[in-house]
Protein backbone atom coordinates (compact mmCIF):
# COMPACT_ATOMS: atom_id res chain seq x y z
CA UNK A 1 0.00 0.00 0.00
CA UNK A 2 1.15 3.09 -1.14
CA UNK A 3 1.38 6.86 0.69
CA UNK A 4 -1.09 7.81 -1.99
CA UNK A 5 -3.39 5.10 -0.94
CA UNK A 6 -2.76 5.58 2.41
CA UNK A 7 -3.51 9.43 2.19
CA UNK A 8 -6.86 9.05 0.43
CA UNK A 9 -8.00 6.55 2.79
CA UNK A 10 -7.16 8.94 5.62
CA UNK A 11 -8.99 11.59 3.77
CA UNK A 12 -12.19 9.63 3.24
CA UNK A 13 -12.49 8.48 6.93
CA UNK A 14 -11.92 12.31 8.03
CA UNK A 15 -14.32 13.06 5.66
CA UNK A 16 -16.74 10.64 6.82
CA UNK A 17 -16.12 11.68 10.86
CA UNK A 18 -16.49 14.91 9.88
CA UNK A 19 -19.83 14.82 8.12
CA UNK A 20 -21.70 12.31 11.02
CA UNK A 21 -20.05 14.35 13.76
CA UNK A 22 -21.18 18.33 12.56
CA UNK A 23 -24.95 18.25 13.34
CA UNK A 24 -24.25 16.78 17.10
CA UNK A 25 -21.61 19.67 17.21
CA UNK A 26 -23.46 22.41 15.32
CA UNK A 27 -26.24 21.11 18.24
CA UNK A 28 -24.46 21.60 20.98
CA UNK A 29 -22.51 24.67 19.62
CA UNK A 30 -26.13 26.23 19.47
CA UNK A 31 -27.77 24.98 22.47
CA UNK A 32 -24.55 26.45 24.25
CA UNK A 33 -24.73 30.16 22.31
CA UNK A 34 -28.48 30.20 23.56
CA UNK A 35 -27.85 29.53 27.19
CA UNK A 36 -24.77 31.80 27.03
CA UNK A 37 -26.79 34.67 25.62
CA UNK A 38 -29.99 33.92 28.29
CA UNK A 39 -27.50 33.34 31.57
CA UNK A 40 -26.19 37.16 30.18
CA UNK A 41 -29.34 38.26 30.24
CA UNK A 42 -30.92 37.13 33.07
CA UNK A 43 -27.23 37.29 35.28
CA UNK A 44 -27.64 33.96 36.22
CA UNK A 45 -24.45 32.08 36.74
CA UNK A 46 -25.04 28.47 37.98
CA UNK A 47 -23.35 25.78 36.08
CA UNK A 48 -26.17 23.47 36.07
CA UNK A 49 -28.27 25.55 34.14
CA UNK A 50 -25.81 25.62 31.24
CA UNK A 51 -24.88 21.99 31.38
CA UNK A 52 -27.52 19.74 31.90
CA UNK A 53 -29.39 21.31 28.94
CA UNK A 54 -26.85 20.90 26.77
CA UNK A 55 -26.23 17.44 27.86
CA UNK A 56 -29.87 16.96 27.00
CA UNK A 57 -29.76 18.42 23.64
CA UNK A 58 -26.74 16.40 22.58
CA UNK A 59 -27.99 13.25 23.89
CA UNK A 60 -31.47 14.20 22.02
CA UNK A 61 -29.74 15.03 18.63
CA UNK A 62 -27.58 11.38 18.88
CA UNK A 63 -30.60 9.94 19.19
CA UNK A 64 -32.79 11.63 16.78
CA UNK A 65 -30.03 10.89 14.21
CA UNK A 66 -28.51 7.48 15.02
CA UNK A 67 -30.21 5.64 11.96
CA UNK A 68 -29.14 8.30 9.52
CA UNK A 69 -25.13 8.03 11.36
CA UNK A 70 -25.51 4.09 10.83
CA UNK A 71 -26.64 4.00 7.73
CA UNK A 72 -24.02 6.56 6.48
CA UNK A 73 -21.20 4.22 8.57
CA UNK A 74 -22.52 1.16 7.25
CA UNK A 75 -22.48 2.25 3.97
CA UNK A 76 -18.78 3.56 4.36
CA UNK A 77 -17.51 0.37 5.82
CA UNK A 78 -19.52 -1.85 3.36
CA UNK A 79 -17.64 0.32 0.70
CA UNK A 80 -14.05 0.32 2.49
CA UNK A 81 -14.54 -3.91 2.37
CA UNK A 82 -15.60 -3.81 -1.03
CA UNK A 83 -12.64 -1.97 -2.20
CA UNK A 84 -10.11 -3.49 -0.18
CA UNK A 85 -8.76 -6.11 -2.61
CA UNK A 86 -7.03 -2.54 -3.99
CA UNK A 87 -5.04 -1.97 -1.02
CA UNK A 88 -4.00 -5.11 -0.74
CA UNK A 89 -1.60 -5.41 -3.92
């Protein structure tokens, strides 16, 4: 296997990690901007209030979207096994 190969593999898995990991980040990225902004408002300052929401949210979003994340890892991995007779020569 050559650095080429190896590269592109790399790049497809990052790709992949990328893509199933944004909405759970863009989620929680969100969820946090919104409890920022209304702890700023309202001059509230406990932790709890800012975590356990967001904790929630996540936890919701993972959920929400686990068939769509399997189906799009499947789908990769199916494809990686399928093509692996070219990384083997």
């Amino acid at each position: 296997m050559g650095a080429d190969q190896v590269s592109e593999l790399m790049r497809h898995l990052l790709r992949e990690a990328l893509i199933v990991s944004a909405p759970v980040l863009l989620v929680a990225s969100l969820v946090s901007f919104l409890l920022s902004l209304l702890q700023t408002l309202t001059s509230l300052q406990d932790q709890t209030l800012s975590t356990v929401p967001r904790i929630l949210a996540v936890v919701l979003m993972i959920l929400a979207g686990l068939p769509w994340f399997l189906r799009r890892l499947v789908t990769y991995t199916v494809g990686l096994f399928f093509d692996f007779h070219r990384y083997l020569g």
